[in-house]
N, C-alpha and C. Protein backbone atom coordinates (compact mmCIF):
# COMPACT_ATOMS: atom_id res chain seq x y z
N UNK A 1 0.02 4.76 -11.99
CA UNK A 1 0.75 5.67 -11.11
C UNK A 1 2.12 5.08 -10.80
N UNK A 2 3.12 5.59 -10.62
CA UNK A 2 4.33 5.55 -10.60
C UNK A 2 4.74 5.84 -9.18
N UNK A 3 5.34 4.67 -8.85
CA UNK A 3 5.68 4.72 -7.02
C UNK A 3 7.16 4.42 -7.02
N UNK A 4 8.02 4.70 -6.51
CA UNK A 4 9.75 3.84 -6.00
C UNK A 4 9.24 3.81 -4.80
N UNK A 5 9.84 2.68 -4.53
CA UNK A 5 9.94 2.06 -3.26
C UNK A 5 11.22 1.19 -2.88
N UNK A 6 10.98 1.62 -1.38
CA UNK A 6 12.22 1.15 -1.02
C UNK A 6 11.60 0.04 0.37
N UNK A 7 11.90 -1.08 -0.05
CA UNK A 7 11.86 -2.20 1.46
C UNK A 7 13.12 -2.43 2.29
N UNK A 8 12.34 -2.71 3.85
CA UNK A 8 13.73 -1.93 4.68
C UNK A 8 12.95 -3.53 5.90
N UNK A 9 13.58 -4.52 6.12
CA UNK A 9 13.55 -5.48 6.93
C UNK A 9 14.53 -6.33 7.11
N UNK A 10 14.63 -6.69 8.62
CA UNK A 10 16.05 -7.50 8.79
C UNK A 10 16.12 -9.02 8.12
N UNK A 11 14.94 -9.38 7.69
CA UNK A 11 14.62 -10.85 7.21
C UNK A 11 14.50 -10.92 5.43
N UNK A 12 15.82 -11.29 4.63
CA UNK A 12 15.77 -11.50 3.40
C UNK A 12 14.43 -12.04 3.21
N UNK A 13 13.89 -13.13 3.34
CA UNK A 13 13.11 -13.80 2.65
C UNK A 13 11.78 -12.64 3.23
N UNK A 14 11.25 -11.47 3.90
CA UNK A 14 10.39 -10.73 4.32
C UNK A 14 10.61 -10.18 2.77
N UNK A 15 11.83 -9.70 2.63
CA UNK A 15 11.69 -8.22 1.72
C UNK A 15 11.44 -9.25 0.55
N UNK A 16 11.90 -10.26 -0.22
CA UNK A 16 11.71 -11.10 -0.95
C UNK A 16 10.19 -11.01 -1.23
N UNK A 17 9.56 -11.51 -0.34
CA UNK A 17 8.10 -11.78 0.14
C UNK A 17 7.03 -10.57 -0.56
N UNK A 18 7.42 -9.21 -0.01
CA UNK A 18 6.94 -8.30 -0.55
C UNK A 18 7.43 -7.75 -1.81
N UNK A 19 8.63 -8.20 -2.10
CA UNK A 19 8.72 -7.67 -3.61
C UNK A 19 8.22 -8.74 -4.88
N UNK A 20 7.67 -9.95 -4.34
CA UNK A 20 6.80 -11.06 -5.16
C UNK A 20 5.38 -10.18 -5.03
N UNK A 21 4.57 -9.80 -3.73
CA UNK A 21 3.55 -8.95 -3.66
C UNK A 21 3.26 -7.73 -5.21
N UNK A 22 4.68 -6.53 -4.70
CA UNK A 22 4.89 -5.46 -5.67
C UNK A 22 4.62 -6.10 -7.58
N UNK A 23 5.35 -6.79 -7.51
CA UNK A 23 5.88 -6.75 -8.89
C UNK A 23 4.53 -6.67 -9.52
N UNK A 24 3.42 -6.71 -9.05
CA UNK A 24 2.00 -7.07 -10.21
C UNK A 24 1.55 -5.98 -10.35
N UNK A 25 2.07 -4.53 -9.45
CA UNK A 25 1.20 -3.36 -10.05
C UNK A 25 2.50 -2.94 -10.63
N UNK A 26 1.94 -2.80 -12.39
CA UNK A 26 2.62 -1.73 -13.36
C UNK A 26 2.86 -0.41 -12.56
N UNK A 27 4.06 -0.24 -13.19
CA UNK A 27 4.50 1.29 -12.22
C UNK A 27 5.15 1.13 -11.04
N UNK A 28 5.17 0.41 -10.60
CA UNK A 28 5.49 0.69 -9.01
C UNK A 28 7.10 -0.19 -9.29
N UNK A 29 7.72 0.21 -8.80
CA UNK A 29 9.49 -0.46 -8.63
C UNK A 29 9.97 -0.31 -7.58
N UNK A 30 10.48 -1.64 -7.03
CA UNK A 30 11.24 -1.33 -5.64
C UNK A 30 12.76 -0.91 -6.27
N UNK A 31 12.75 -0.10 -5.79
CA UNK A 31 14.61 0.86 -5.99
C UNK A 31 15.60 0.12 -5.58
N UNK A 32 15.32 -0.39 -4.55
CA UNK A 32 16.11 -1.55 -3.24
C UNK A 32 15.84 -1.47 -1.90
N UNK A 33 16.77 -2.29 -1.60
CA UNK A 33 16.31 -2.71 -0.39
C UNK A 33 17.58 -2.46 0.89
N UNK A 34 16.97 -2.66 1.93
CA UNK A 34 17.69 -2.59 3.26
C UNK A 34 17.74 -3.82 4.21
N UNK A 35 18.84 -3.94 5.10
CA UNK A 35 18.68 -4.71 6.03
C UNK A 35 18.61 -4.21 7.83
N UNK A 36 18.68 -3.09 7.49
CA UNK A 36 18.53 -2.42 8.75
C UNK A 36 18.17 -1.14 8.79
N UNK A 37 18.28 -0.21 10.10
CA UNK A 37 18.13 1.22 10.00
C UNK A 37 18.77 1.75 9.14
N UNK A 38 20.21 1.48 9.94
CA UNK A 38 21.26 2.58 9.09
C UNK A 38 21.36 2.76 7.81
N UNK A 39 21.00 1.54 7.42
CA UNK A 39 21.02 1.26 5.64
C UNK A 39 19.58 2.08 5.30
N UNK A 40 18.74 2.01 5.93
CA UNK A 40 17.59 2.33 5.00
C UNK A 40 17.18 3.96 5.16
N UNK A 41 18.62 4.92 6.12
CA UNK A 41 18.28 6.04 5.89
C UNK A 41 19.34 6.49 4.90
N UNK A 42 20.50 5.99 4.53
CA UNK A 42 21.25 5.84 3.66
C UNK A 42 20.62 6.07 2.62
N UNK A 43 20.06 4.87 2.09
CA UNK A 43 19.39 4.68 0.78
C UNK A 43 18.27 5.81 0.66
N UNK A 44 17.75 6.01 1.56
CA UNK A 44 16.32 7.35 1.45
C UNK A 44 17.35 8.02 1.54
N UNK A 45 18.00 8.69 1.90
CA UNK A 45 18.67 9.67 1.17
C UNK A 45 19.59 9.97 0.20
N UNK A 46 19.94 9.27 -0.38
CA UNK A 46 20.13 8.96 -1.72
C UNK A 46 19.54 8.72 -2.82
N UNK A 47 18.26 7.89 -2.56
CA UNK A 47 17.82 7.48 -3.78
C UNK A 47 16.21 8.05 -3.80
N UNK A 48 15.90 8.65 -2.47
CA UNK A 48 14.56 9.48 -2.68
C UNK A 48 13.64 8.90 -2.86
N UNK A 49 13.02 7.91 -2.41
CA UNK A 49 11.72 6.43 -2.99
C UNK A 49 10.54 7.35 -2.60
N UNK A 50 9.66 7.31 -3.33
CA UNK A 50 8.55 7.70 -2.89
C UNK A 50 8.10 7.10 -1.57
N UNK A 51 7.89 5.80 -1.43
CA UNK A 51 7.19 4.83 -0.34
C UNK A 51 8.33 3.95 0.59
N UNK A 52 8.78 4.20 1.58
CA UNK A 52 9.57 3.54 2.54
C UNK A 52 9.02 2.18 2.99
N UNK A 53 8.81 1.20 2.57
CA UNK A 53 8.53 0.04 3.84
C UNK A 53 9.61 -0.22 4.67
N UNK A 54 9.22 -0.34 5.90
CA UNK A 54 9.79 -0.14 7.00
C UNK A 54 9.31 -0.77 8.15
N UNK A 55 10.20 -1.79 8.17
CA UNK A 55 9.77 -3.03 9.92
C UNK A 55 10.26 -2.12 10.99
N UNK A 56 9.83 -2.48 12.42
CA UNK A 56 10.13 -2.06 13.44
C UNK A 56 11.34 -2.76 13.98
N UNK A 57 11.04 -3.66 14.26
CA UNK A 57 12.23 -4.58 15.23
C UNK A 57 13.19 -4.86 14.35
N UNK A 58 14.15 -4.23 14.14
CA UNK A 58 15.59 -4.47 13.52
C UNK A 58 16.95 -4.29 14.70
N UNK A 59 17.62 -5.11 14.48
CA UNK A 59 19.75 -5.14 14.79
C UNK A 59 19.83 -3.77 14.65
N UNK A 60 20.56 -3.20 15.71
CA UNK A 60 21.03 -1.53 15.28
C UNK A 60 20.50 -0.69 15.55
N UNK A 61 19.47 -0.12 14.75
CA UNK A 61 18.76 0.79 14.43
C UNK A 61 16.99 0.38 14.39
N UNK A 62 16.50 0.61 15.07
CA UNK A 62 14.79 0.39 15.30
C UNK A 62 14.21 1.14 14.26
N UNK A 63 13.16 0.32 13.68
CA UNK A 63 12.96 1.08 12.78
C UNK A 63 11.81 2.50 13.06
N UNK A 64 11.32 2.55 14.57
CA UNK A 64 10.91 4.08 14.65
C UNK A 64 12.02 4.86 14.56
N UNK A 65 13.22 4.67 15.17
CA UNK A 65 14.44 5.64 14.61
C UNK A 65 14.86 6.12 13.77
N UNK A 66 14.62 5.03 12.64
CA UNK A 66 14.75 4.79 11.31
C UNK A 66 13.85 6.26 10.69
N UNK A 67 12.39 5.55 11.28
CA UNK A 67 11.65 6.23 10.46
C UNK A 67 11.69 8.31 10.71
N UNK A 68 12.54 8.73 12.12
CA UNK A 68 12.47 9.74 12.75
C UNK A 68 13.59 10.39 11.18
N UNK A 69 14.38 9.63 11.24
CA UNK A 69 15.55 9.76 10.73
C UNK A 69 15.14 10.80 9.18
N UNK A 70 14.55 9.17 8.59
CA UNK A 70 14.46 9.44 6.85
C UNK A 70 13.45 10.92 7.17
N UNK A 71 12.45 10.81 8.15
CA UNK A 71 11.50 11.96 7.85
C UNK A 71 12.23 13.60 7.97
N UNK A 72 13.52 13.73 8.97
CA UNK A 72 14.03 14.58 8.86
C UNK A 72 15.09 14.59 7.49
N UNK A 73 15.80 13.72 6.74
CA UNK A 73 16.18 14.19 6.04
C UNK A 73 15.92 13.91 4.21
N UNK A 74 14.43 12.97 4.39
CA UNK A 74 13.66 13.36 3.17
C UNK A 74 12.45 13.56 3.08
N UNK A 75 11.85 14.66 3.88
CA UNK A 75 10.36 14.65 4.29
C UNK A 75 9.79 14.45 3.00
N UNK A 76 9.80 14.40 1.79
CA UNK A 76 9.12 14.16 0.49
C UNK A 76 8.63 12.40 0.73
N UNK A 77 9.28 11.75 1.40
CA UNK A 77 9.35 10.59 1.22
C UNK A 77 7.98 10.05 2.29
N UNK A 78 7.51 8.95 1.87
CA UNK A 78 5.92 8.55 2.94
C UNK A 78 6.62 7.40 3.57
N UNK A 79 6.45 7.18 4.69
CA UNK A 79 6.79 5.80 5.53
C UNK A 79 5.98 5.01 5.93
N UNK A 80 5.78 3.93 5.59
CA UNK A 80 4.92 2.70 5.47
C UNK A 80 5.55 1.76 6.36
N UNK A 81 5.11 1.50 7.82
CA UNK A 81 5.51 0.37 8.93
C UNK A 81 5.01 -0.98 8.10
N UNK A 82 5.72 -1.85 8.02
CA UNK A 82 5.45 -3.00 7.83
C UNK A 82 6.06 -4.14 8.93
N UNK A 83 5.06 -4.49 10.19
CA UNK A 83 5.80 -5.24 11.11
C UNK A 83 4.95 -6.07 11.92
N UNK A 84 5.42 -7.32 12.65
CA UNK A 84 4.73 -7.96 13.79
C UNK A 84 3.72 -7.73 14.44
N UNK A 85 3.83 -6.31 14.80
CA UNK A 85 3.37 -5.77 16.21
C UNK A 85 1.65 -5.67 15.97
N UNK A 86 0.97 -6.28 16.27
CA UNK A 86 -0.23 -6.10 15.97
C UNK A 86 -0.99 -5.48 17.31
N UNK A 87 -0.98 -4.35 17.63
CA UNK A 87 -0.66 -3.55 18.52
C UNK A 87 -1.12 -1.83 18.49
N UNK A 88 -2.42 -1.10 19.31
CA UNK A 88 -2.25 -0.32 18.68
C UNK A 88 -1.76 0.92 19.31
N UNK A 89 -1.29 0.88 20.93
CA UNK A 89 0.64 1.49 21.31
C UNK A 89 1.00 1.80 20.20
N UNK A 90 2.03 0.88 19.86
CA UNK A 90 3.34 0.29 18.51
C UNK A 90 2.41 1.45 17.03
N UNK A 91 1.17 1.44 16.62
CA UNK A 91 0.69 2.26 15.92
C UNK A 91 0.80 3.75 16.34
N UNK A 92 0.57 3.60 17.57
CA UNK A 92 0.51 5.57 17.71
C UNK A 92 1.92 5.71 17.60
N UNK A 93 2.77 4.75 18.40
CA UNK A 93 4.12 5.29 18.51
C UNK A 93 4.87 5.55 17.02
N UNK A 94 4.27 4.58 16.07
CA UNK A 94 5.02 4.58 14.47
C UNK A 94 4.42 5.78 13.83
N UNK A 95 3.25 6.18 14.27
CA UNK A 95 2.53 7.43 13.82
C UNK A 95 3.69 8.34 14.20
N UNK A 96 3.71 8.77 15.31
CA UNK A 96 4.18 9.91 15.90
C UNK A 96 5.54 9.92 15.49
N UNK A 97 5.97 8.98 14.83
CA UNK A 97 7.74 8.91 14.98
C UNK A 97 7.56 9.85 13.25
N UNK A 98 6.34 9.69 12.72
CA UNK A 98 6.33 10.05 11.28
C UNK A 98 5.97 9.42 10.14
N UNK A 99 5.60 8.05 10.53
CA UNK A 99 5.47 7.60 9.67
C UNK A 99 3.46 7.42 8.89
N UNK A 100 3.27 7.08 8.41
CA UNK A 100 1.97 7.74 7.13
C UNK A 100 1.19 6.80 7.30
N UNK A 101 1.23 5.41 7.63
CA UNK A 101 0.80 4.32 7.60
C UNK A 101 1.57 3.35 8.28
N UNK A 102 0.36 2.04 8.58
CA UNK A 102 0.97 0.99 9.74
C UNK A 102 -0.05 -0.41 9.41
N UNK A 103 0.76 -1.16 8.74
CA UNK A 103 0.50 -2.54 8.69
C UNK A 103 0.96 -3.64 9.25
N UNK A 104 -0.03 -4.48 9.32
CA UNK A 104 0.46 -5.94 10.46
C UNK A 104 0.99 -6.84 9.43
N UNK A 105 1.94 -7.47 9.37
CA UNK A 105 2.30 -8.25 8.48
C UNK A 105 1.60 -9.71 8.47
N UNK A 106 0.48 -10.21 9.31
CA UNK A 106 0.20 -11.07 9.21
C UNK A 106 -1.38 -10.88 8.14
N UNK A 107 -1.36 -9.07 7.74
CA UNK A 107 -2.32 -8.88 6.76
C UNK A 107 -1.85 -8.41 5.75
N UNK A 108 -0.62 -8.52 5.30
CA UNK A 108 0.02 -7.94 4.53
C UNK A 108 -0.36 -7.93 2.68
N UNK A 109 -0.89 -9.11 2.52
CA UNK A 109 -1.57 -9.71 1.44
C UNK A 109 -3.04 -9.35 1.48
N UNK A 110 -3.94 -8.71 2.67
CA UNK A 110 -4.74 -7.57 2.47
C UNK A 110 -4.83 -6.60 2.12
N UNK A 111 -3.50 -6.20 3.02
CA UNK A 111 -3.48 -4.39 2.93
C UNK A 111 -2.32 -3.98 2.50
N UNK A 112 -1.68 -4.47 1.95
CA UNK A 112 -0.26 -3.76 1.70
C UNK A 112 -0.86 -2.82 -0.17
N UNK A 113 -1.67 -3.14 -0.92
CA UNK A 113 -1.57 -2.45 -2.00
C UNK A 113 -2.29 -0.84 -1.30
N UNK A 114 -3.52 -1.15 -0.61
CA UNK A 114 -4.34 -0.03 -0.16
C UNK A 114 -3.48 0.65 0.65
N UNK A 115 -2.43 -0.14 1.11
CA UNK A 115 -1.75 0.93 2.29
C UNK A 115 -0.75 1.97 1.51
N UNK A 116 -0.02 1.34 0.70
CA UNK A 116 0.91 1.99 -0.54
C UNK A 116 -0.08 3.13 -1.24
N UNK A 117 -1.49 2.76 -1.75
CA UNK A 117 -1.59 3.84 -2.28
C UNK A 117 -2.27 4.61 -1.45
N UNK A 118 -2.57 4.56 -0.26
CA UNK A 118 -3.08 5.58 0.83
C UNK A 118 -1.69 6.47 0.67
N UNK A 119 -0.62 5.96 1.41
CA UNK A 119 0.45 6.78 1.71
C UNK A 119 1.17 7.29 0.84
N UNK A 120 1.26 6.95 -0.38
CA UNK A 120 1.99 7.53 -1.86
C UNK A 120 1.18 8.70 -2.05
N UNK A 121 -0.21 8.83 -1.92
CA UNK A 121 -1.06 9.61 -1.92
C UNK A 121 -1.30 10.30 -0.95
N UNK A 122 -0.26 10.75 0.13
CA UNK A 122 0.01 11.36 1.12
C UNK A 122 -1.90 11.33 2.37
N UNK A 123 -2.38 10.19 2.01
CA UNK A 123 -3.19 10.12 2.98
C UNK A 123 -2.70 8.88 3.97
N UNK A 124 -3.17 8.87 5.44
CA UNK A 124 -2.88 7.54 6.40
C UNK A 124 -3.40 6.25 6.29
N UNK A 125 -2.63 5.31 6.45
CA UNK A 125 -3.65 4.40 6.26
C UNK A 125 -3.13 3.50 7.55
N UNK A 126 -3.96 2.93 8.82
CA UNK A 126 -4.06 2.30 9.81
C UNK A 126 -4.80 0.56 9.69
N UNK A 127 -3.78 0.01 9.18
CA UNK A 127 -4.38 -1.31 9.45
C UNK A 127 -3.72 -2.35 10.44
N UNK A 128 -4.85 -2.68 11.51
CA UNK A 128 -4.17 -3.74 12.53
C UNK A 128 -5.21 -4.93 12.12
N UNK A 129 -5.48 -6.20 12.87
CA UNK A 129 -6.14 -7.01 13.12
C UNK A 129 -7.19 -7.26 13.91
N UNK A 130 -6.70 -6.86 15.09
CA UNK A 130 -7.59 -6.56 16.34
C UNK A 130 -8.66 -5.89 15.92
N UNK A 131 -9.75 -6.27 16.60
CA UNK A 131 -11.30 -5.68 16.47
C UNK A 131 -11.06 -4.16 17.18
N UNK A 132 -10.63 -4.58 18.28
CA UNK A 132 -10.72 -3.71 19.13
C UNK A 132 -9.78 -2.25 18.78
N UNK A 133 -8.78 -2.76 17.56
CA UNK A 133 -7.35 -1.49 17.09
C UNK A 133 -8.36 -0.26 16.93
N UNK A 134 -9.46 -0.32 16.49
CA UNK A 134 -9.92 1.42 16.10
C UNK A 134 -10.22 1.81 17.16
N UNK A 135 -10.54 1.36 17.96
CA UNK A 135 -10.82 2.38 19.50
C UNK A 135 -9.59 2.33 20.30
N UNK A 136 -8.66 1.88 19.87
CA UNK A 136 -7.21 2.59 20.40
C UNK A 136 -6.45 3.33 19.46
């Protein structure tokens, strides 16, 4: 299956990180990358990625803003939180802003393939850490 993707975090060596992850499933290409909001609704609208990864806490532009943003002006596109917040607030709120899916980056090397193809595949995918995240 054939995915573009676009990684959107204020920390080079993050997006680095996950595009060492990507590179092992055939098909899938990161398009590029971002260092902030503004940039990463730029690029979604321009370059149309199937799969957005997308941190929260960014300089500028937050990336629920971010994500309000790209969904109004490429709803084709799925948004994939990739961030800190292990939290499941910070989940409803990344839900509601639009985005498809929500990963903790300290499971990222769990869930980041299942989360990509949940959300490429226009289904949700909710992964926190906490025992307790499914009953919030």
């Amino acid at each position: 299956m054939s995915i573009r993707i676009l990684i959107v975090d204020d920390h080079p060596v993050v997006r680095q990180g996950l595009k060492a992850l990507l590179r092992e499933h055939a098909g899938w290409e990161v398009i590029a990358e971002a260092g902030d909001g503004f940039e990463a609704v730029d690029k979604a609208d321009r370059l149309r990625p199937d799969v957005v990864l997308l941190d929260v806490s960014m300089p500028g532009m937050t990336g629920l803003d971010a994500c309000r943003l790209i969904r109004e002006s490429t709803p084709e596109c799925e948004i994939l939180i990739v961030t800190q917040h292990d939290s499941p607030q910070m989940m409803r709120e990344a839900l509601g802003s639009g985005a498809r899916g929500y990963v903790v980056k300290s499971n990222v090397s769990r869930d980041l393939v299942a989360a990509i193809e949940a959300v490429s595949q226009h289904r949700n995918f909710a992964g926190l850490h906490r025992e307790d995240a499914a009953a919030g």
